[in-house]
C-alpha atoms as a PDB file:
ATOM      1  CA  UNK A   1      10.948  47.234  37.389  1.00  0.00           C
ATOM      2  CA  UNK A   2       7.927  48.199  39.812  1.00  0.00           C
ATOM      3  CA  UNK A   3       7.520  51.975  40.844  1.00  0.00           C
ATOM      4  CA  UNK A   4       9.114  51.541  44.479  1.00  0.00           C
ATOM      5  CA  UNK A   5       5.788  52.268  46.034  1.00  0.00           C
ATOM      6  CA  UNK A   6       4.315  49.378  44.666  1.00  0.00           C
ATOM      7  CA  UNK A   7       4.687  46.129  46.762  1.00  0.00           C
ATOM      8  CA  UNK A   8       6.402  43.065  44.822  1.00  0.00           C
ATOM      9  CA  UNK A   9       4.162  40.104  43.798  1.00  0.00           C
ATOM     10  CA  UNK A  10       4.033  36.708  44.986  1.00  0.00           C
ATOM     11  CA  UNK A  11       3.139  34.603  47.215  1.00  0.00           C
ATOM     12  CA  UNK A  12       2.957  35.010  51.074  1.00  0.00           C
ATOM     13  CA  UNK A  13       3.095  31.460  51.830  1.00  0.00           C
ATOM     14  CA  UNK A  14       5.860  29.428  53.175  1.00  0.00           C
ATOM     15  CA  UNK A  15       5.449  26.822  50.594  1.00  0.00           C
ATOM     16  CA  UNK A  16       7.469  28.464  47.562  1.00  0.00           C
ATOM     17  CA  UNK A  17      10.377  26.485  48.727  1.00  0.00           C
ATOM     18  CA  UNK A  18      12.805  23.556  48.982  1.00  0.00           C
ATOM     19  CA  UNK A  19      13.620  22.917  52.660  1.00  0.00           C
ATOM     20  CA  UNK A  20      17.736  22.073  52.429  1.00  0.00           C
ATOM     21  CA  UNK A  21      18.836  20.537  55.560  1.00  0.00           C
ATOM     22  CA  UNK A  22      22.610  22.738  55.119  1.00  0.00           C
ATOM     23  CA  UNK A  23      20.925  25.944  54.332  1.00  0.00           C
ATOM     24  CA  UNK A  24      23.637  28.509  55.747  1.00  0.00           C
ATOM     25  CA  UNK A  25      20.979  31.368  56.998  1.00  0.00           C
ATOM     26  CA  UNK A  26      22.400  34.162  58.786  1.00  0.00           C
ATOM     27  CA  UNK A  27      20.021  36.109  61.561  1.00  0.00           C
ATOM     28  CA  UNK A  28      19.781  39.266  61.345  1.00  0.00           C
ATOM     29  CA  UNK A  29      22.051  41.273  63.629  1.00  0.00           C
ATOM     30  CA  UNK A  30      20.826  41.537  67.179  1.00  0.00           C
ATOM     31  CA  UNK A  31      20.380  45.629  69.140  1.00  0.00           C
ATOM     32  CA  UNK A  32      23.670  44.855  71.076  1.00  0.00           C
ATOM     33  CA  UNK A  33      25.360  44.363  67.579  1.00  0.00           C
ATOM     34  CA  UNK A  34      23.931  47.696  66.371  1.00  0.00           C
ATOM     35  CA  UNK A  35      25.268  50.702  68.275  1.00  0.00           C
ATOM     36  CA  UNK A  36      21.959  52.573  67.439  1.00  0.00           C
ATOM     37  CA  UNK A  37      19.544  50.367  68.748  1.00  0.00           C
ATOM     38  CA  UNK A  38      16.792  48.151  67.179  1.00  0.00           C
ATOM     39  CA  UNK A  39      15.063  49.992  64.543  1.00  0.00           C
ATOM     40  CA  UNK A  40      11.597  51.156  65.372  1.00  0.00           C
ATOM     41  CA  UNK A  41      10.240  49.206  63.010  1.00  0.00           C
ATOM     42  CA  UNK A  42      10.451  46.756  65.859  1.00  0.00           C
ATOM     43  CA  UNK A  43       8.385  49.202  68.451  1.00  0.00           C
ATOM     44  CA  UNK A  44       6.014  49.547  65.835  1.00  0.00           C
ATOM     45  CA  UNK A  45       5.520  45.949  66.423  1.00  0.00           C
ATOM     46  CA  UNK A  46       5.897  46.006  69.508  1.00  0.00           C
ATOM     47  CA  UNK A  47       8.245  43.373  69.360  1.00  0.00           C
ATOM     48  CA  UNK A  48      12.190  42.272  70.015  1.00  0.00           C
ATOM     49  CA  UNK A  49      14.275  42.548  67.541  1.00  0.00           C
ATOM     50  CA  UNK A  50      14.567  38.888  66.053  1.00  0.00           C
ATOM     51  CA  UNK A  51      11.051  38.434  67.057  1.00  0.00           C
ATOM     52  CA  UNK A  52       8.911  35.358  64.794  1.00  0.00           C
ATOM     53  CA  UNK A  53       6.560  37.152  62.730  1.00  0.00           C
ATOM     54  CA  UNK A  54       3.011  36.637  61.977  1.00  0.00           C
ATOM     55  CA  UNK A  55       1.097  37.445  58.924  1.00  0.00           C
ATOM     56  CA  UNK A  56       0.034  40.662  60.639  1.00  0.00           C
ATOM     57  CA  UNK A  57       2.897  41.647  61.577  1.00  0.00           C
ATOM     58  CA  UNK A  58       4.912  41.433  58.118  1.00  0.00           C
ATOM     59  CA  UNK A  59       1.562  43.507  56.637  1.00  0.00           C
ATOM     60  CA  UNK A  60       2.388  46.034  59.260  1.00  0.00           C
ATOM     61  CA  UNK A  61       5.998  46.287  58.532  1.00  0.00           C
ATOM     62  CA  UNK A  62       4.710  46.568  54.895  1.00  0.00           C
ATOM     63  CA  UNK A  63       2.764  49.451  55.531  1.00  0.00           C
ATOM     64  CA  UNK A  64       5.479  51.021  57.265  1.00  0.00           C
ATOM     65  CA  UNK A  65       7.836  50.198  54.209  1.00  0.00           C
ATOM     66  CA  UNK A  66       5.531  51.919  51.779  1.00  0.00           C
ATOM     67  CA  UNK A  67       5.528  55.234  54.028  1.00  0.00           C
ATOM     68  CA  UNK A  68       9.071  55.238  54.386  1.00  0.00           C
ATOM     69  CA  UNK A  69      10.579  54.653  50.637  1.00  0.00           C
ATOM     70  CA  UNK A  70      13.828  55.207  51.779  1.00  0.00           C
ATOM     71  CA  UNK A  71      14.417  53.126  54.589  1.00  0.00           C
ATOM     72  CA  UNK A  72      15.229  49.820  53.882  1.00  0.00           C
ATOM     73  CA  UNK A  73      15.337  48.333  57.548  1.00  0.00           C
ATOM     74  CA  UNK A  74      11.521  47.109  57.388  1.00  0.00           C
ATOM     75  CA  UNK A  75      12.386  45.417  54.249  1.00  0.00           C
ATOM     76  CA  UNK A  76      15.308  43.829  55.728  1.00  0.00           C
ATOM     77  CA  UNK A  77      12.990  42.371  58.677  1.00  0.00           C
ATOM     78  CA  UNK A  78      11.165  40.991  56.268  1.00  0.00           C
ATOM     79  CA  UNK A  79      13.918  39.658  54.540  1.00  0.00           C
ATOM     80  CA  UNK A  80      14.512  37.559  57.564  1.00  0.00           C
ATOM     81  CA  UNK A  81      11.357  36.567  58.939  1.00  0.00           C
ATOM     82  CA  UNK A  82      10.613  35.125  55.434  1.00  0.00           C
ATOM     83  CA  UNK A  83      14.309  33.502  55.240  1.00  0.00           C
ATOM     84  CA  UNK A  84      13.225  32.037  58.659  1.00  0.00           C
ATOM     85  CA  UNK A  85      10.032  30.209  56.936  1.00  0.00           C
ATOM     86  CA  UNK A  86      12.424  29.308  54.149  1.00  0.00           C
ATOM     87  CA  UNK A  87      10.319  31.486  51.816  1.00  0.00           C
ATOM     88  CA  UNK A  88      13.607  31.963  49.402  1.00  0.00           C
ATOM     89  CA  UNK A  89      11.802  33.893  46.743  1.00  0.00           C
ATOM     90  CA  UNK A  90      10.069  36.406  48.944  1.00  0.00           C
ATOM     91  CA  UNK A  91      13.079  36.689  50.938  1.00  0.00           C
ATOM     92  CA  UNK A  92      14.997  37.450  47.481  1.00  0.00           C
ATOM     93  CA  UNK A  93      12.914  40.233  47.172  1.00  0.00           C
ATOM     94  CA  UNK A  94      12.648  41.934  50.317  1.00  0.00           C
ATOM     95  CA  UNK A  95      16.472  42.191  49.864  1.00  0.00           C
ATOM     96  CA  UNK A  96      15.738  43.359  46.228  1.00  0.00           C
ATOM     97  CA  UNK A  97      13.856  46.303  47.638  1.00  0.00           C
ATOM     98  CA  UNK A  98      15.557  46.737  50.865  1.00  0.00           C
ATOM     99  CA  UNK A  99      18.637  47.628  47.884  1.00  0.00           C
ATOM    100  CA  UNK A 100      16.100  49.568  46.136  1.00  0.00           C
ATOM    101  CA  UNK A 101      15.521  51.811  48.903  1.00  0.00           C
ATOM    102  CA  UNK A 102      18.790  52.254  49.567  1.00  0.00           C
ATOM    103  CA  UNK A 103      22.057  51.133  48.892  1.00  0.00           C
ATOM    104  CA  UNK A 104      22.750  51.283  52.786  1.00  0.00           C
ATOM    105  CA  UNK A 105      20.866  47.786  52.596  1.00  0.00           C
ATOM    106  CA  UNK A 106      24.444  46.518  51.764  1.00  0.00           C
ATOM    107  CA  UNK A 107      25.503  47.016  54.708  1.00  0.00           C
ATOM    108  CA  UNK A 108      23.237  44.504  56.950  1.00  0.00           C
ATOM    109  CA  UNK A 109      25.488  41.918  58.572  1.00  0.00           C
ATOM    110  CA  UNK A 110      22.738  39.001  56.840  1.00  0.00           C
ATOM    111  CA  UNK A 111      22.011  40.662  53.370  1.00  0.00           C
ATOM    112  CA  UNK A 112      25.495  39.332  51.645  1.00  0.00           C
ATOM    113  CA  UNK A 113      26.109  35.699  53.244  1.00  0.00           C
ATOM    114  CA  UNK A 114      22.119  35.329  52.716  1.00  0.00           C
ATOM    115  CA  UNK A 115      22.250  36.275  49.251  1.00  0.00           C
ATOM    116  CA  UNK A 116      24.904  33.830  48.849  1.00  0.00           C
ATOM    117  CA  UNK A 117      23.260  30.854  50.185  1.00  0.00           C
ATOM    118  CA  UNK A 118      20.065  31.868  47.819  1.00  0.00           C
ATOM    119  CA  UNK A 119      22.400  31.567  44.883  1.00  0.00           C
ATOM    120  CA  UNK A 120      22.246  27.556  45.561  1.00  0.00           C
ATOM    121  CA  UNK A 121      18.355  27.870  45.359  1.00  0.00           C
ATOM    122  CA  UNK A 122      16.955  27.060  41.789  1.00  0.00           C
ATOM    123  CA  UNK A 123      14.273  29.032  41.842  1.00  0.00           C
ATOM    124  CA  UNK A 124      15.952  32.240  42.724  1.00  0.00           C
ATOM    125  CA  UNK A 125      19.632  31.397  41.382  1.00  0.00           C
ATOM    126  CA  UNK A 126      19.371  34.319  39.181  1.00  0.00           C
ATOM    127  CA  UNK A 127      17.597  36.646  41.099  1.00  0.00           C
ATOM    128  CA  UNK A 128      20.310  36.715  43.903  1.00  0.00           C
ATOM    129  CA  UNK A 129      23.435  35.896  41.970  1.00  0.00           C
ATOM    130  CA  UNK A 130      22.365  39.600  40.174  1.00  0.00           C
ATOM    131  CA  UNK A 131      21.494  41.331  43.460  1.00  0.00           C
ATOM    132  CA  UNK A 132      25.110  40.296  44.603  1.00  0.00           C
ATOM    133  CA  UNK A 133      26.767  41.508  41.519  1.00  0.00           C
ATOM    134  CA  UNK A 134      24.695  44.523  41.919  1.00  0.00           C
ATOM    135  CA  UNK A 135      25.222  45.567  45.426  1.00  0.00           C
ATOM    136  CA  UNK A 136      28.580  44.279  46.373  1.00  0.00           C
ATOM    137  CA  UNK A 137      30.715  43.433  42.984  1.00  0.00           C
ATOM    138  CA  UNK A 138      34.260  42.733  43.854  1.00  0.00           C
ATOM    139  CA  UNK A 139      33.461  43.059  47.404  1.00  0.00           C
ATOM    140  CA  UNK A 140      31.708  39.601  47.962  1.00  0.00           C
ATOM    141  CA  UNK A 141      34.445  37.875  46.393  1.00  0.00           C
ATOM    142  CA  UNK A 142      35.987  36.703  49.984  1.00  0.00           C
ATOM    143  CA  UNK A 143      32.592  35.880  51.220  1.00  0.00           C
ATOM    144  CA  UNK A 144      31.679  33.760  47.768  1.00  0.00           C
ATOM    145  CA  UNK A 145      34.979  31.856  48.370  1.00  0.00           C
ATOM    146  CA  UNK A 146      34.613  30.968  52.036  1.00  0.00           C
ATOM    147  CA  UNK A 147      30.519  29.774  50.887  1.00  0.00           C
ATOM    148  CA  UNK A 148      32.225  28.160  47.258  1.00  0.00           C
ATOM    149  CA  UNK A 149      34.628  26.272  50.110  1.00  0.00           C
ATOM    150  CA  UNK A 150      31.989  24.998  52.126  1.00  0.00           C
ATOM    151  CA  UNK A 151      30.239  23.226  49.745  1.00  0.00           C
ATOM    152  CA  UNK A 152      30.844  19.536  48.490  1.00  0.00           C
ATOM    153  CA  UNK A 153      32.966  19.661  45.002  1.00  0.00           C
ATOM    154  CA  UNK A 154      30.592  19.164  42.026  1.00  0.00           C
ATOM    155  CA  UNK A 155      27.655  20.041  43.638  1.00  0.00           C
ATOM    156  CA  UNK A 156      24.751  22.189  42.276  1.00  0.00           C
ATOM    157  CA  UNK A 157      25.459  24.730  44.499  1.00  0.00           C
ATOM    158  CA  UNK A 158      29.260  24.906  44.346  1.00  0.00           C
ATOM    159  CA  UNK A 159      28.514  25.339  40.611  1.00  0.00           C
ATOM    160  CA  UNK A 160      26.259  27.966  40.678  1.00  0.00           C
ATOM    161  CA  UNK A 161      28.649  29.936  43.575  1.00  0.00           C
ATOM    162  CA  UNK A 162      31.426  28.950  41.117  1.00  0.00           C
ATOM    163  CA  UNK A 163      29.427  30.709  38.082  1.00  0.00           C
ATOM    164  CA  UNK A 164      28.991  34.086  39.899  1.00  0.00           C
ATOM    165  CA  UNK A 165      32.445  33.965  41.203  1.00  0.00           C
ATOM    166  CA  UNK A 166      33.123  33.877  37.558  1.00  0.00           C
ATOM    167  CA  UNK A 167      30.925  36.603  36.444  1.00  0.00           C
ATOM    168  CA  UNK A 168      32.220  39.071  39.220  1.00  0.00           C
ATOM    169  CA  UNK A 169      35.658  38.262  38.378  1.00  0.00           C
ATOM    170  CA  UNK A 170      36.426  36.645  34.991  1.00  0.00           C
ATOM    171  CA  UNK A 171      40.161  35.140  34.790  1.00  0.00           C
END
């Protein structure tokens, strides 16, 4: 792996992925969920939390996620803005480095049933299937049988939720 300073490869585009009609994405937790406040990663913006984001504005929160290694919130807002363009693999990993900078990223509302629903993406099965067994382990195993539920029996992506379920917890 990449020093954390260095910023992850690939591309900024939109275009890297499938559009799925059911994709289950969670938004990110609004300031009247979060007892602190938005983060100021929004004021740096100058923006509401849950704000669209332009190109500028995800370099700026890059920036800002360089100077601060260990925060993971402006990776997390990227995680989402990207998720909202259904940019899957650059979504995957903002949440890879938002876990990077710190394991606290585990505890964003989004991060888990996001990861999930990324698991049922081909190009970044893998990717997020091992950032889920990473970060949460036994933990996810309610959420990965409420997303295994929703899904039609046989499908691709009930497989591949199936597979991880298997890997957290063998029988």
């Amino acid at each position: 792996m990449p020093p954390a300073t260095d910023e992850p490869a690939g591309p900024s585009a939109p275009s890297d992925a499938v559009v799925e009609p059911d994709a289950q994405i969670i938004p990110e937790a609004t300031a009247a969920e979060d007892p602190g406040g938005p983060h100021p990663a929004w004021a740096h913006l100058g923006k509401p939390p849950g704000s669209a984001l332009s190109a500028s504005d995800l370099f700026k929160l890059s920036e800002l996620a360089r100077e601060a290694k260990d925060d993971p919130q402006p990776h997390l807002i990227m995680a989402q803005a990207y998720l909202q363009r259904r940019s899957f693999s650059n979504a995957q990993t903002r949440y890879e480095w938002a876990y990077r900078a710190s394991s606290e990223a585990r505890r964003d509302p989004a991060m888990l049933p996001n990861l999930l629903t990324m698991v049922t993406k081909a190009e970044i099965t893998e990717r997020s299937a091992a950032l889920v067994e990473r970060a949460y382990g036994a933990e996810a195993l309610p959420a990965l049988d409420e997303a295994i539920a929703r899904e039609r029996r046989g499908s691709y992506a009930a497989k591949r939720l199936a597979m991880l379920r298997r890997k957290i917890a063998p029988d």
